[in-house]
PDB file of N, CA and C in Angstrom:
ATOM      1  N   UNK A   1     -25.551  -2.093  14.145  1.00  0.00           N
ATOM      2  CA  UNK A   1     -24.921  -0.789  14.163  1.00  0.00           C
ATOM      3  C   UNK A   1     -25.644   0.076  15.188  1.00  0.00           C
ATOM      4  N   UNK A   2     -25.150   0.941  15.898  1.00  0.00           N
ATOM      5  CA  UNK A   2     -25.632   1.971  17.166  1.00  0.00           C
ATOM      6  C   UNK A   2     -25.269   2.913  16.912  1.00  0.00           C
ATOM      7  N   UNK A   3     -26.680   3.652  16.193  1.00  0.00           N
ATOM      8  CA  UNK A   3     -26.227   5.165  15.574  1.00  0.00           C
ATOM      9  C   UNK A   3     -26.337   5.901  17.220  1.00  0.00           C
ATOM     10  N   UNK A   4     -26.823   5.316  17.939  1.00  0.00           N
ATOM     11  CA  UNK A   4     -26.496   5.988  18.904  1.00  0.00           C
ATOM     12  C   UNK A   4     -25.298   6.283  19.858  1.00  0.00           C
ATOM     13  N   UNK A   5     -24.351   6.078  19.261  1.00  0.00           N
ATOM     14  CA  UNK A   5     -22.817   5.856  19.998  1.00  0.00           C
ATOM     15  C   UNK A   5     -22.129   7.018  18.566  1.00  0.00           C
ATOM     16  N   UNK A   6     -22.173   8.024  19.390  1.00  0.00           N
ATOM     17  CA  UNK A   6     -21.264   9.136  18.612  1.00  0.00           C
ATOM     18  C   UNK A   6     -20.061   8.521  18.324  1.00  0.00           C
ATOM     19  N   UNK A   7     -19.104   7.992  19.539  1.00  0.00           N
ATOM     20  CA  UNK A   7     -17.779   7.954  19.519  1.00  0.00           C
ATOM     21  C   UNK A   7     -17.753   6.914  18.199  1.00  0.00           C
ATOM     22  N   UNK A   8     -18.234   6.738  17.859  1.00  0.00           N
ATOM     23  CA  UNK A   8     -17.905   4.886  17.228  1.00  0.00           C
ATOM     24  C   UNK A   8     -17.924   5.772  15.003  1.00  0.00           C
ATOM     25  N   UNK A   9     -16.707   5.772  15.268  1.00  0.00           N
ATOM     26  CA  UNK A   9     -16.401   6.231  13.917  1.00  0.00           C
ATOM     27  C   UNK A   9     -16.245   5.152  12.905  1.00  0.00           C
ATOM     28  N   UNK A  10     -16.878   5.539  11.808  1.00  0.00           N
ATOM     29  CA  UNK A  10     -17.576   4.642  10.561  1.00  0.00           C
ATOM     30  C   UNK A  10     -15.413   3.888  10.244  1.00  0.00           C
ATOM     31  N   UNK A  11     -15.752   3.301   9.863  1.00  0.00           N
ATOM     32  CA  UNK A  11     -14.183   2.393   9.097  1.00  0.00           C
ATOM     33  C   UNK A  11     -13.895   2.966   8.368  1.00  0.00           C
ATOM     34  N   UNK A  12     -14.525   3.875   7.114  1.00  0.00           N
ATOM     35  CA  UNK A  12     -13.453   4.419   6.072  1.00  0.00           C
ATOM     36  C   UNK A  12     -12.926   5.785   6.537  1.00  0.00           C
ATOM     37  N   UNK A  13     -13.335   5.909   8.144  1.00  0.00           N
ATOM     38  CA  UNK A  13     -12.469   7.655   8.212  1.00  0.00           C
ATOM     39  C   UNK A  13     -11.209   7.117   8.532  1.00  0.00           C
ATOM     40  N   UNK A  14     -11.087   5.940   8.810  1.00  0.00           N
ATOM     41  CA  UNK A  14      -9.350   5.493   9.172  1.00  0.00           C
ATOM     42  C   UNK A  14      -8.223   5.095   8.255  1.00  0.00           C
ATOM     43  N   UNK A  15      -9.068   5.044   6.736  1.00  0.00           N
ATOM     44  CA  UNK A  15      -8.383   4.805   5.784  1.00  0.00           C
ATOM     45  C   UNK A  15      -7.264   6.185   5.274  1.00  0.00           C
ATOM     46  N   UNK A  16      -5.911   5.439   5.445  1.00  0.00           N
ATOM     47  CA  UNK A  16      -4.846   6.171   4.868  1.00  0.00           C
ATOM     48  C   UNK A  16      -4.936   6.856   3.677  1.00  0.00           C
ATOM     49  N   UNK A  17      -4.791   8.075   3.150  1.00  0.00           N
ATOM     50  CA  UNK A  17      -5.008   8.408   1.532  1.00  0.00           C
ATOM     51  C   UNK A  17      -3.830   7.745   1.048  1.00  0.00           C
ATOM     52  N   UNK A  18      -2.454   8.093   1.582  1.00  0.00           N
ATOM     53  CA  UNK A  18      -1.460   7.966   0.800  1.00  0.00           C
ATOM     54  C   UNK A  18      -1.534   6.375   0.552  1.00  0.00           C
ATOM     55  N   UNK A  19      -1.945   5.786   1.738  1.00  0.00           N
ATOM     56  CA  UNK A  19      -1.927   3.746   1.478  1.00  0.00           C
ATOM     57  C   UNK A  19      -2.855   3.645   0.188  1.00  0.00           C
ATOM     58  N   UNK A  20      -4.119   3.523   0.567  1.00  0.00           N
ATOM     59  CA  UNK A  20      -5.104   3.696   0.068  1.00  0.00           C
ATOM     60  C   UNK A  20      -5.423   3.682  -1.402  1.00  0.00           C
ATOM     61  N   UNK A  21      -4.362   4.472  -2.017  1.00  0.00           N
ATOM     62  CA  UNK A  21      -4.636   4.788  -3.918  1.00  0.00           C
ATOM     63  C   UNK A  21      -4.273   3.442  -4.600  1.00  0.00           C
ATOM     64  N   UNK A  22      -4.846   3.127  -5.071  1.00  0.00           N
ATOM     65  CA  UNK A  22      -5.522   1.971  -5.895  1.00  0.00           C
ATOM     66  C   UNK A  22      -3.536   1.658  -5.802  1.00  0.00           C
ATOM     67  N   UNK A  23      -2.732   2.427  -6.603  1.00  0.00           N
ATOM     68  CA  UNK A  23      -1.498   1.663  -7.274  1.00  0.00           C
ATOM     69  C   UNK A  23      -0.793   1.461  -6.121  1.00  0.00           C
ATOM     70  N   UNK A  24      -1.011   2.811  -4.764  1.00  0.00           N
ATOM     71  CA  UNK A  24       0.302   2.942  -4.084  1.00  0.00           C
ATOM     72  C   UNK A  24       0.020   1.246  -3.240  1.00  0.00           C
ATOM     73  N   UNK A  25      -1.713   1.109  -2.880  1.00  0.00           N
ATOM     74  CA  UNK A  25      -2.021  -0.212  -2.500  1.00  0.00           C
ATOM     75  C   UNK A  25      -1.751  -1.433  -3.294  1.00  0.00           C
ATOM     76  N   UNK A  26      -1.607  -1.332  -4.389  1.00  0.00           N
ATOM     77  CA  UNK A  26      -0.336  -2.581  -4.934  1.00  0.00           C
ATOM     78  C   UNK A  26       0.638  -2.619  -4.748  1.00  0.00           C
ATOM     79  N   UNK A  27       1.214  -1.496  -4.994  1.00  0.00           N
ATOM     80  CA  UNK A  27       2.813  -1.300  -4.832  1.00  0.00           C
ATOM     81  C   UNK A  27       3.084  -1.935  -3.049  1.00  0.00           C
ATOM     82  N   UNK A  28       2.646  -1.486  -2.182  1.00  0.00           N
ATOM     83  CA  UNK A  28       2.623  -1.898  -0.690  1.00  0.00           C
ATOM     84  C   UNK A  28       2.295  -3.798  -0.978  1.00  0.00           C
ATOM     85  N   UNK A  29       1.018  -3.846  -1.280  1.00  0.00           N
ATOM     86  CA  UNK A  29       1.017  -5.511  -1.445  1.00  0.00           C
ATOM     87  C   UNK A  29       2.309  -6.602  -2.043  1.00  0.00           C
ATOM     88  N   UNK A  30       2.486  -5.772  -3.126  1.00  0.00           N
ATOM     89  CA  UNK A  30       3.333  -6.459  -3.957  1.00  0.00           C
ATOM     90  C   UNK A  30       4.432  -6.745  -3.064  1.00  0.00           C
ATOM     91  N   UNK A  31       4.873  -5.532  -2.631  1.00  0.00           N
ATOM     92  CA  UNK A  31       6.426  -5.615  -1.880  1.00  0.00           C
ATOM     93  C   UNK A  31       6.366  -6.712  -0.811  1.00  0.00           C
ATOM     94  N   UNK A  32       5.365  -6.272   0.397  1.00  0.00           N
ATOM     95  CA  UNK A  32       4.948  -7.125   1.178  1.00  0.00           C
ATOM     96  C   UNK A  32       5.220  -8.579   0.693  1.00  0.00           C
ATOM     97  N   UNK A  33       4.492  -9.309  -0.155  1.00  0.00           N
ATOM     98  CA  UNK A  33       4.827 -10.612  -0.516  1.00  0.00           C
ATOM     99  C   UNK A  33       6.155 -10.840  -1.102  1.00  0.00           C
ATOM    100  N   UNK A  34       6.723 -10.209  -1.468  1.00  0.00           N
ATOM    101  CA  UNK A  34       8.202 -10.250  -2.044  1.00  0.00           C
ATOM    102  C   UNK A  34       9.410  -9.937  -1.546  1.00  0.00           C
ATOM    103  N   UNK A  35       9.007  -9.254  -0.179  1.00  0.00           N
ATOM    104  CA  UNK A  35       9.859  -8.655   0.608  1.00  0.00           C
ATOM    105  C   UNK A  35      10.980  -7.792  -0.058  1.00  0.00           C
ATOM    106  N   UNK A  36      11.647  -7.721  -1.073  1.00  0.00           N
ATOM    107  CA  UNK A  36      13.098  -7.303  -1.641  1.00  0.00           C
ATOM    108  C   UNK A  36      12.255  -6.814  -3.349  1.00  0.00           C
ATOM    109  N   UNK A  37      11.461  -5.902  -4.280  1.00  0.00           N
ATOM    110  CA  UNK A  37      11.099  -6.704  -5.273  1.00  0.00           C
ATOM    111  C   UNK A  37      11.794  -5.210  -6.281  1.00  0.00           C
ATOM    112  N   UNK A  38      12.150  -5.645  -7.575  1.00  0.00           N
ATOM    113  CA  UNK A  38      12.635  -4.657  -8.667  1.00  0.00           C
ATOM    114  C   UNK A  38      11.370  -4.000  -9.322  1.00  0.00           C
ATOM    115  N   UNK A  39      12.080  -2.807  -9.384  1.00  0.00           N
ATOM    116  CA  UNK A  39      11.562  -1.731  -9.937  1.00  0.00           C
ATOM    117  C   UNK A  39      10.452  -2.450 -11.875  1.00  0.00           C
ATOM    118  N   UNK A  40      11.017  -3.500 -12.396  1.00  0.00           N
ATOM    119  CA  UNK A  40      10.587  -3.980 -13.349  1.00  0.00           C
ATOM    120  C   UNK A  40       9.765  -4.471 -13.146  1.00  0.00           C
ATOM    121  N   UNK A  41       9.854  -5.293 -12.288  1.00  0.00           N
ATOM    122  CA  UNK A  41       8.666  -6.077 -11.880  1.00  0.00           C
ATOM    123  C   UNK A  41       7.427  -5.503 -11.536  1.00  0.00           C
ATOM    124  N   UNK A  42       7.492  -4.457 -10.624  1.00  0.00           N
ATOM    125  CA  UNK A  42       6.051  -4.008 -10.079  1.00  0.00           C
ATOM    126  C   UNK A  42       5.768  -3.098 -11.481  1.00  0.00           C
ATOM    127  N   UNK A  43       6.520  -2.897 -12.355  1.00  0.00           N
ATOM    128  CA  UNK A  43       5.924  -1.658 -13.339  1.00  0.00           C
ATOM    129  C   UNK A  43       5.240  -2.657 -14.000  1.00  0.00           C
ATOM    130  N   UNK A  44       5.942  -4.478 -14.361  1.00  0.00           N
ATOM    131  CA  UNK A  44       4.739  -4.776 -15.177  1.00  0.00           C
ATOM    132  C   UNK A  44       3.865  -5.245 -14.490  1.00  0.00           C
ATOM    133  N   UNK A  45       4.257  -5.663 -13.371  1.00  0.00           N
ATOM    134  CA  UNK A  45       2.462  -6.389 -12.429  1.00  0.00           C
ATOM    135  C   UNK A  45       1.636  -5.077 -12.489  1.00  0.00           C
ATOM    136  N   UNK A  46       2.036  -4.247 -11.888  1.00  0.00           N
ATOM    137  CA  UNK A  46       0.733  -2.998 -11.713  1.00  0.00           C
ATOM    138  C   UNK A  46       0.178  -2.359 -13.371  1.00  0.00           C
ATOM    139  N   UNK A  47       1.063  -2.826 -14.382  1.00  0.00           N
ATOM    140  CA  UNK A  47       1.047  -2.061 -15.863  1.00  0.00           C
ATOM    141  C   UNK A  47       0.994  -0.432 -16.137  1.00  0.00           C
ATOM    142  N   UNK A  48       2.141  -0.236 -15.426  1.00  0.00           N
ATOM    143  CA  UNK A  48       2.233   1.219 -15.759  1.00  0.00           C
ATOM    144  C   UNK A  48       3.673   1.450 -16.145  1.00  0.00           C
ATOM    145  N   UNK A  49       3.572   3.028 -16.284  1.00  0.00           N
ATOM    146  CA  UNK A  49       4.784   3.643 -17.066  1.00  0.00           C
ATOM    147  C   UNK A  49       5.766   3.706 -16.044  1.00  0.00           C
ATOM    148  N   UNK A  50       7.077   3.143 -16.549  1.00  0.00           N
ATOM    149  CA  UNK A  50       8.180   3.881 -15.732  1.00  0.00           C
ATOM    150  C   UNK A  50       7.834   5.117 -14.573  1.00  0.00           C
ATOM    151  N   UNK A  51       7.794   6.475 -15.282  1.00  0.00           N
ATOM    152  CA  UNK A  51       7.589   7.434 -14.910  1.00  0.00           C
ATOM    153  C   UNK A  51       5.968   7.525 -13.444  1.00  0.00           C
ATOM    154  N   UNK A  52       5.155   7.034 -14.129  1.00  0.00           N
ATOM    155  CA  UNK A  52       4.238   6.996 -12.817  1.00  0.00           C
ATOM    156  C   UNK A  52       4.712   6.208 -12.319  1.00  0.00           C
ATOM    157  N   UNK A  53       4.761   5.271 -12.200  1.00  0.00           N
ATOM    158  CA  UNK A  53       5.572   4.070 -10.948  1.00  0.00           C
ATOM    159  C   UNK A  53       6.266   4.455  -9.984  1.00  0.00           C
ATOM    160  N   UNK A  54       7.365   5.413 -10.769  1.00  0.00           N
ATOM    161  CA  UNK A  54       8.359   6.533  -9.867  1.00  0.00           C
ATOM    162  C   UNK A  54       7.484   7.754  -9.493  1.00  0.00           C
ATOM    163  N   UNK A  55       6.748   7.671  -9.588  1.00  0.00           N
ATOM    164  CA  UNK A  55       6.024   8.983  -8.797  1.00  0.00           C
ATOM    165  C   UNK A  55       5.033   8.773  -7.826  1.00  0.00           C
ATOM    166  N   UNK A  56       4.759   7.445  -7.921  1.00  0.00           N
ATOM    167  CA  UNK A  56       4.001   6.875  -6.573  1.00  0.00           C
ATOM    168  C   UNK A  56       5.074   6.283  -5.640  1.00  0.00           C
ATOM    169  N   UNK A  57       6.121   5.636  -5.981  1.00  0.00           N
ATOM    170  CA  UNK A  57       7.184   5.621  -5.268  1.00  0.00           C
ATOM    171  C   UNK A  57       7.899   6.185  -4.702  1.00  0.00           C
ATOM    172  N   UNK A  58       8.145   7.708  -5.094  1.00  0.00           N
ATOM    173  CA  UNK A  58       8.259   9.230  -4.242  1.00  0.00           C
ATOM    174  C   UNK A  58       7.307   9.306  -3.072  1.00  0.00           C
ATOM    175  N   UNK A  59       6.197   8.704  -3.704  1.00  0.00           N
ATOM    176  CA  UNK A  59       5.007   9.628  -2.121  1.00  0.00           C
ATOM    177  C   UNK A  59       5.165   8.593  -1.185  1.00  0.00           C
ATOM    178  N   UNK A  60       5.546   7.155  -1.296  1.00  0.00           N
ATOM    179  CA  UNK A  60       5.439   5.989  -0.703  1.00  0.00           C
ATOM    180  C   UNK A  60       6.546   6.135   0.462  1.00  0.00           C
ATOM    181  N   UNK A  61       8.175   6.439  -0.028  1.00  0.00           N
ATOM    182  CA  UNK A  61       9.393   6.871   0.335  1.00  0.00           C
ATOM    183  C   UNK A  61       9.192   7.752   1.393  1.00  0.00           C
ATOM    184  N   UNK A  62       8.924   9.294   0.515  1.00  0.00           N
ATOM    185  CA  UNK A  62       8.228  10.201   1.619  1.00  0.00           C
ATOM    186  C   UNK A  62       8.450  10.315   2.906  1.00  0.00           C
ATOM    187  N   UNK A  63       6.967   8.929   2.866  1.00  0.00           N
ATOM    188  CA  UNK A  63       5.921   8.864   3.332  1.00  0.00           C
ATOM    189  C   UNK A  63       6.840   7.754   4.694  1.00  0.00           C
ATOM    190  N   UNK A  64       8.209   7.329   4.585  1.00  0.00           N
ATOM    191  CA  UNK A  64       8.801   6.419   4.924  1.00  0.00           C
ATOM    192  C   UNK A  64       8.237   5.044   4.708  1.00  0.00           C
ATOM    193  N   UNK A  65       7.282   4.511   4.468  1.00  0.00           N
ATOM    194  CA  UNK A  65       6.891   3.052   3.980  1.00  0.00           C
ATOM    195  C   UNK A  65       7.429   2.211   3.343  1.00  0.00           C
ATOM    196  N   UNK A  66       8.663   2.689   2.751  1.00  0.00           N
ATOM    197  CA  UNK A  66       8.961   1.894   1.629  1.00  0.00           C
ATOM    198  C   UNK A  66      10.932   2.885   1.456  1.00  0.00           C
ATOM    199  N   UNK A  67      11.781   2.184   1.242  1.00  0.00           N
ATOM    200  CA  UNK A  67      12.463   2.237   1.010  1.00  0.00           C
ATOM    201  C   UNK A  67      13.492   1.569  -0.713  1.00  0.00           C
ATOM    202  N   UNK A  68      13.935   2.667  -1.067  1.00  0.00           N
ATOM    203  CA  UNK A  68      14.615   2.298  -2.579  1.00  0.00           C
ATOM    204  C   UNK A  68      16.062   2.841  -2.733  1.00  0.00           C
ATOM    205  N   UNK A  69      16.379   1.391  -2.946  1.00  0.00           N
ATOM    206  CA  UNK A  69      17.837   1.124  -2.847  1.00  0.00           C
ATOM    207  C   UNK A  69      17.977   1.029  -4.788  1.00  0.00           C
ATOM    208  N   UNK A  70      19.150   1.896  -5.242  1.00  0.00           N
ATOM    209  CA  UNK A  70      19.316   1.621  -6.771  1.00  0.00           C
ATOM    210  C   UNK A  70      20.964   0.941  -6.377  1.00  0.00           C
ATOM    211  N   UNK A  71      20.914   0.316  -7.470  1.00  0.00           N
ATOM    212  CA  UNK A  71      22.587   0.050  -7.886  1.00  0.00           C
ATOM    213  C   UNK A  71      23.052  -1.051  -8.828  1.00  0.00           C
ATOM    214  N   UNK A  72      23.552  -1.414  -9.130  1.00  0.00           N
ATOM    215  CA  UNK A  72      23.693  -2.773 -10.539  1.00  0.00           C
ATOM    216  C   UNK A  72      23.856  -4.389 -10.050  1.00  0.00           C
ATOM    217  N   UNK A  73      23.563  -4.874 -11.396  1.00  0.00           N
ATOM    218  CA  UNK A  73      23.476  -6.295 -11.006  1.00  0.00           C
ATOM    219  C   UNK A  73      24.339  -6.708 -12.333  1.00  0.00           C
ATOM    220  N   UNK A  74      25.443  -7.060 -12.040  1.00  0.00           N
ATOM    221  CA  UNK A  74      25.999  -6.949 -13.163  1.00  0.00           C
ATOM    222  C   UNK A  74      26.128  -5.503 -13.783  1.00  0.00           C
ATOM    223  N   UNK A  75      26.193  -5.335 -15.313  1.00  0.00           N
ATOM    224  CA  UNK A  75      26.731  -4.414 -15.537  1.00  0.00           C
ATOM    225  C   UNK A  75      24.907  -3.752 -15.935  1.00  0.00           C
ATOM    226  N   UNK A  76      24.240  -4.065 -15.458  1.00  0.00           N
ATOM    227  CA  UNK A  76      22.774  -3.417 -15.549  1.00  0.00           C
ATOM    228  C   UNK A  76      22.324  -2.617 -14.227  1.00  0.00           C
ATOM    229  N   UNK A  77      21.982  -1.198 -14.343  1.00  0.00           N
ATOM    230  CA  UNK A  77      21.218  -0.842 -13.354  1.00  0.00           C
ATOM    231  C   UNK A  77      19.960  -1.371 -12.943  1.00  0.00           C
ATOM    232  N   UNK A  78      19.798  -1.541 -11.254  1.00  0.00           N
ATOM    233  CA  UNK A  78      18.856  -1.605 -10.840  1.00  0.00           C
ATOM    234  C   UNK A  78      18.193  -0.921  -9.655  1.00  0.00           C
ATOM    235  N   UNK A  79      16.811  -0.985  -9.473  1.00  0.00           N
ATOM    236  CA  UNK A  79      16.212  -0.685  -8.714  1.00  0.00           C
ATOM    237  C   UNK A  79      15.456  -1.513  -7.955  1.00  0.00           C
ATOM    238  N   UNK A  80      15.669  -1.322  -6.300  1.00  0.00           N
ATOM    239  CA  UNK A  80      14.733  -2.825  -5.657  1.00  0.00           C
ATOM    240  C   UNK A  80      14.075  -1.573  -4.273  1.00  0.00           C
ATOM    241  N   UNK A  81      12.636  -2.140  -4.387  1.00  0.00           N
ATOM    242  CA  UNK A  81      11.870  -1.515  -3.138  1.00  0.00           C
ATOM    243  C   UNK A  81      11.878  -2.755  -2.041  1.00  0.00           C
ATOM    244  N   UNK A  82      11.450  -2.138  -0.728  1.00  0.00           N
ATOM    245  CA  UNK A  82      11.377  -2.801   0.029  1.00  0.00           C
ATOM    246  C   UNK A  82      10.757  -1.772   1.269  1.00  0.00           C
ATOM    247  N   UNK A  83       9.982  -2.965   2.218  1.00  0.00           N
ATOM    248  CA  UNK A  83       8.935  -2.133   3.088  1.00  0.00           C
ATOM    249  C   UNK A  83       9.676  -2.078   4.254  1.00  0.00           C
ATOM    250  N   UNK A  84       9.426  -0.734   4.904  1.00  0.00           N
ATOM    251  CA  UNK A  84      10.050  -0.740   6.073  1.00  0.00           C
ATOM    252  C   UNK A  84       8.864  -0.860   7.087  1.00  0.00           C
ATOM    253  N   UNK A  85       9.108  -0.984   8.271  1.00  0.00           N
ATOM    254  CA  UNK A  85       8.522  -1.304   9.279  1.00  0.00           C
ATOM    255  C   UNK A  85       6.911  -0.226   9.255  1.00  0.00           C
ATOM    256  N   UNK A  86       7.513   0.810   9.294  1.00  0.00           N
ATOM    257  CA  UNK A  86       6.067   1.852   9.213  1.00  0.00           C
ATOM    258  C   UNK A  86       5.145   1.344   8.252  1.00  0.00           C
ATOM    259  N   UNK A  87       5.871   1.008   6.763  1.00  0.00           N
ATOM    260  CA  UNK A  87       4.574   0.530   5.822  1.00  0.00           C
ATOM    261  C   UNK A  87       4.469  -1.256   6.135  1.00  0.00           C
ATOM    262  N   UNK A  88       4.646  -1.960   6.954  1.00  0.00           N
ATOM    263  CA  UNK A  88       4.055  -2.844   6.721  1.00  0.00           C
ATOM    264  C   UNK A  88       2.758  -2.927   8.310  1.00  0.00           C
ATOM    265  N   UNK A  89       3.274  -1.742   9.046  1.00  0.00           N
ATOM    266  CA  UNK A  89       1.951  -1.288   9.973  1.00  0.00           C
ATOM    267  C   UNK A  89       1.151  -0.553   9.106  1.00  0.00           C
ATOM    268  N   UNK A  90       1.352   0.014   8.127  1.00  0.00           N
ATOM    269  CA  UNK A  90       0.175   1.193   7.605  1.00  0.00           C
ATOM    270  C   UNK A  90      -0.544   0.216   6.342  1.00  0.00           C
ATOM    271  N   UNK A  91       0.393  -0.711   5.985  1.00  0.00           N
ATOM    272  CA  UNK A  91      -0.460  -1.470   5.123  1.00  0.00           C
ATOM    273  C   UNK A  91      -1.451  -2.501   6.213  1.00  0.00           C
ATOM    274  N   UNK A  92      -0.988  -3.240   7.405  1.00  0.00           N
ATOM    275  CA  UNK A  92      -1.797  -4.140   8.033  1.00  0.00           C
ATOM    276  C   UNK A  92      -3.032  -3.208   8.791  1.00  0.00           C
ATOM    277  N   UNK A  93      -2.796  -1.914   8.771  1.00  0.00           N
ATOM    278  CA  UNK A  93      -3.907  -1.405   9.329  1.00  0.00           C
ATOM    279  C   UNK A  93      -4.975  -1.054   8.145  1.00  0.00           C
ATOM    280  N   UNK A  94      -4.562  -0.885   6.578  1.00  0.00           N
ATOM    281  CA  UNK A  94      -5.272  -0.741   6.520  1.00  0.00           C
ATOM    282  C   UNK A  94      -5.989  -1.905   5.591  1.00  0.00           C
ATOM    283  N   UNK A  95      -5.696  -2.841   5.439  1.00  0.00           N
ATOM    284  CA  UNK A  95      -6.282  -4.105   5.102  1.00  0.00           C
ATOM    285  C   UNK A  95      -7.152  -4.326   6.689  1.00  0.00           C
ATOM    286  N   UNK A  96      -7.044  -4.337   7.910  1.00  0.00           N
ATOM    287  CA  UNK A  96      -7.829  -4.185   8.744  1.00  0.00           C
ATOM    288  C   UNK A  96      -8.994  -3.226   8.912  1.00  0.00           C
ATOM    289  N   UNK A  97      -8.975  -2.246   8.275  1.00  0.00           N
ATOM    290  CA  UNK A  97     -10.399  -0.811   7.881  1.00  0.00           C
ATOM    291  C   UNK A  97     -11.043  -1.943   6.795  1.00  0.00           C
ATOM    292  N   UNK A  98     -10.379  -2.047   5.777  1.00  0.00           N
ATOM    293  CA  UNK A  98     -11.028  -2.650   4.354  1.00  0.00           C
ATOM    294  C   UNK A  98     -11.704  -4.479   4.853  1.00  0.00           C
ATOM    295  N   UNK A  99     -11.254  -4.372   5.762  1.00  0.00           N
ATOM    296  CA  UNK A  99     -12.158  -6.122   7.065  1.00  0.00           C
ATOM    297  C   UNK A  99     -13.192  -5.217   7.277  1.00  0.00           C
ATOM    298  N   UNK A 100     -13.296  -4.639   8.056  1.00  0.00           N
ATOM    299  CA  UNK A 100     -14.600  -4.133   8.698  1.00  0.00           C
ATOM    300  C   UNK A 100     -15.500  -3.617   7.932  1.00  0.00           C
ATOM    301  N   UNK A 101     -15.057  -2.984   6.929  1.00  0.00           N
ATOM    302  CA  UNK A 101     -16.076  -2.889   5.712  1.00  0.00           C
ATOM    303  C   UNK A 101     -16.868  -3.462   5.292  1.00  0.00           C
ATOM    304  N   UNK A 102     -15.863  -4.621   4.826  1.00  0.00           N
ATOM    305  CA  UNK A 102     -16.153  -5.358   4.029  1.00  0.00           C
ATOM    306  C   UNK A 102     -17.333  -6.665   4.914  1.00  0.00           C
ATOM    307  N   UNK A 103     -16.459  -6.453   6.185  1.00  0.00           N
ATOM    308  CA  UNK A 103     -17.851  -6.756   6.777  1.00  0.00           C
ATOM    309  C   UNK A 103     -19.327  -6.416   7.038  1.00  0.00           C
ATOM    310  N   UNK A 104     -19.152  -5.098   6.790  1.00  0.00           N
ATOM    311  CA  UNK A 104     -20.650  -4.366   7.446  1.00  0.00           C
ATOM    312  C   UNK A 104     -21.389  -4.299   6.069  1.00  0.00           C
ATOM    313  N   UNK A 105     -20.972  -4.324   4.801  1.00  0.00           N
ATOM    314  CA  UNK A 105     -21.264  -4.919   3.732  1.00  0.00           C
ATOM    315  C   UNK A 105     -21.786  -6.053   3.972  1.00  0.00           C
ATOM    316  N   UNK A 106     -21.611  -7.419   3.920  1.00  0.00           N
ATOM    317  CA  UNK A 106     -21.708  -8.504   4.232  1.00  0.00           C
ATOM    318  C   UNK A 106     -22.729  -9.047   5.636  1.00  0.00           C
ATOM    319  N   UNK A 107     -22.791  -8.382   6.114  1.00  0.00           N
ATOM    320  CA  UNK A 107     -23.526  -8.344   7.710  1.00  0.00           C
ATOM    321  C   UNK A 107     -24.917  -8.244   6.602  1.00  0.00           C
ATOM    322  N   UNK A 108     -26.316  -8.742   7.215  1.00  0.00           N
ATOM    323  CA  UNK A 108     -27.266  -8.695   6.868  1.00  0.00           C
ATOM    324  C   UNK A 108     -28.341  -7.629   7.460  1.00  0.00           C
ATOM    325  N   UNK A 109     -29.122  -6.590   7.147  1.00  0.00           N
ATOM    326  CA  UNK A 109     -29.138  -5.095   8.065  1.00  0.00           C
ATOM    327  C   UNK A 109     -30.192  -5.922   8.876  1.00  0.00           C
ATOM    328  N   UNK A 110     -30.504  -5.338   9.907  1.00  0.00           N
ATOM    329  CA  UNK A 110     -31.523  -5.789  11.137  1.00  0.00           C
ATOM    330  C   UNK A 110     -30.685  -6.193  12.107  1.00  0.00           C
TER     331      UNK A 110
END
């Protein structure tokens, strides 16, 4: 490390807040691997309430990352997320901050 290089900013100032929160960073993972995934599903993988689920899914939307399409499958409503282009750059960037970390962790000091 070269504390002498001002410019050279530490890895967690690049971390996204909105990516970043423990659920909204599942919710982004999850989709990612699933590409297309229902509203049921991520409430029980992540284990939360209806209601928060949909309220991290507001900031996600927003936020454009993520797009939610409702409508039925059969005579059942549904809900399916899916990542749009912005969140699957804001998620690969920031699994790339959480590398370098996790490297300089791992790096042995000297």
């Amino acid at each position: 490390m070269d504390a002498s290089d001002p410019d050279a900013a530490h890895p967690v100032t690049g971390l996204d807040e909105v990516v970043h929160q423990r659920v909204r960073l599942g919710i982004l993972t999850i989709v990612h691997e699933g590409r297309r995934v229902d509203f049921g599903y991520l409430r029980t993988q992540l284990d939360l309430t209806g209601g928060n689920l949909s309220k991290h899914l507001s900031v996600l939307e927003e936020a454009g990352l993520i797009e939610v399409e409702k409508g039925y499958e059969g005579k059942r409503a549904r809900t399916w997320i899916t990542l749009t282009a912005a969140g699957a750059t804001a998620l690969a960037e920031e699994i790339g901050r959480l590398k370098q970390l996790i490297a300089r962790v791992e790096t042995p000091p000297g």
